[in-house]
Protein backbone atom coordinates (compact mmCIF):
# COMPACT_ATOMS: atom_id res chain seq x y z
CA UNK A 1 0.00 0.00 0.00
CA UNK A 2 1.95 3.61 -0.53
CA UNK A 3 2.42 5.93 1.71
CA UNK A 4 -0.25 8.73 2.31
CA UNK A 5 2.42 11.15 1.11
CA UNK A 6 2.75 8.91 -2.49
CA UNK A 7 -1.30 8.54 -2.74
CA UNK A 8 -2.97 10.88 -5.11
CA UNK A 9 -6.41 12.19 -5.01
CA UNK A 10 -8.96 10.66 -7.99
CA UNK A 11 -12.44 12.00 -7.98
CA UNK A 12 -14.45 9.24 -10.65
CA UNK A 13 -17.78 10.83 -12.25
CA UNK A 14 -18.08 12.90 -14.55
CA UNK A 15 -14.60 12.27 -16.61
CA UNK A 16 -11.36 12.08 -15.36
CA UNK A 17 -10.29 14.81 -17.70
CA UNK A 18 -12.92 17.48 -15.49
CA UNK A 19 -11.88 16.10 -12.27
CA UNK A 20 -8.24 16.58 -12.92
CA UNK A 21 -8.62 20.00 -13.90
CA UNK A 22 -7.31 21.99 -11.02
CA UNK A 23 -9.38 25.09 -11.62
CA UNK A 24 -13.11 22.64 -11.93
CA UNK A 25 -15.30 24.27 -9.81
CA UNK A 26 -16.78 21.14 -7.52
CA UNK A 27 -20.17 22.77 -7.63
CA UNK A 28 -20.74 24.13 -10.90
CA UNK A 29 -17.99 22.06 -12.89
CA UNK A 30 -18.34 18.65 -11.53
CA UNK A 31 -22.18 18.90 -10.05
CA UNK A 32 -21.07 17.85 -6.85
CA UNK A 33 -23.60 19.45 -3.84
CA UNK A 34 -22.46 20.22 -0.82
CA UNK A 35 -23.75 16.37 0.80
CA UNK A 36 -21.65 15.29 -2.33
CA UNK A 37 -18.66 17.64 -0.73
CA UNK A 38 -19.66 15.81 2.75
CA UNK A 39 -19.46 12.44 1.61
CA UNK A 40 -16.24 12.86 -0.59
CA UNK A 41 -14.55 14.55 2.39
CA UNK A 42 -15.68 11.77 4.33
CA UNK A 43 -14.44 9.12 1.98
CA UNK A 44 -10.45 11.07 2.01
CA UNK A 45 -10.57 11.33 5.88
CA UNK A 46 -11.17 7.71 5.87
CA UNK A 47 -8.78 6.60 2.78
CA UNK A 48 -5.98 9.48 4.09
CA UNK A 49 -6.35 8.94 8.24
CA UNK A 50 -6.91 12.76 8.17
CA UNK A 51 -9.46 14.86 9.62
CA UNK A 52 -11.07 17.57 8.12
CA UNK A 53 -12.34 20.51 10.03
CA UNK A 54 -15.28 21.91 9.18
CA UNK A 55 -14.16 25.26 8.39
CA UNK A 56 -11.80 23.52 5.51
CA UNK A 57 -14.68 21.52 3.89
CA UNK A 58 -16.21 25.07 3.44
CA UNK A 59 -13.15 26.67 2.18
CA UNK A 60 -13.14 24.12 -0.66
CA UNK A 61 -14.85 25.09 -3.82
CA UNK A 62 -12.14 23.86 -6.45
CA UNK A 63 -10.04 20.56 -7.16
CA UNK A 64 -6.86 22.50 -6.69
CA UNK A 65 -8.57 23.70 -3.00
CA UNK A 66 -8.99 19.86 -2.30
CA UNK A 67 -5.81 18.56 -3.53
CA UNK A 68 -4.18 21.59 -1.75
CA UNK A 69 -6.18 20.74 1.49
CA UNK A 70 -5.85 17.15 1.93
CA UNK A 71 -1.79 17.56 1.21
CA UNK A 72 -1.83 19.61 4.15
CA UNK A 73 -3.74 17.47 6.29
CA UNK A 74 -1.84 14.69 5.31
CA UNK A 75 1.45 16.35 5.97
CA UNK A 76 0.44 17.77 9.42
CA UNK A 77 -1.04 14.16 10.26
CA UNK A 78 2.32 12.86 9.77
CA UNK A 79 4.40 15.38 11.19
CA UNK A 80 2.49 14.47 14.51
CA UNK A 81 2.65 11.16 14.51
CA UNK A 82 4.81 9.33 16.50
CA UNK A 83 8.09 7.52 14.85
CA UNK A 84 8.40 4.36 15.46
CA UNK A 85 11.15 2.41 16.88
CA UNK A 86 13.58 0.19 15.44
């Protein structure tokens, strides 16, 4: 399995070539509502061992917002977590 730093975020439906866009609006580009936005930030907190405040999901109306957010999530989820030893 690679590491959360290595995993990349796909969003499937509509086309790949829309979702990869980094400027597609969720809403208006990609039809996603905001229980869509709930359940899709649900789904990378689950997939990425992050969690997402509330006052992020808001603050997320493109797929450069989301790709930028979880990346920071990810990377402050594993700059707190303990190392392990050898």
């Amino acid at each position: 399995m690679p590491s959360p730093t290595t995993r990349r975020l796909w969003i499937s439906e509509p086309t790949r070539e829309e979702c990869t866009h980094r400027r597609a609006v969720l809403e208006l580009d990609l039809g996603l509502d905001s229980l869509a936005l709930l359940e899709l930030v649900e789904t990378l907190q689950g997939r990425l061992t992050i969690v997402v405040p509330g006052e992020v999901t808001i603050r997320i109306p493109t797929v450069a917002d989301l790709q930028d957010a979880a990346a920071r999530l990810v990377a402050a989820a594993l700059s707190s977590a303990p190392t392990p030893r050898t």
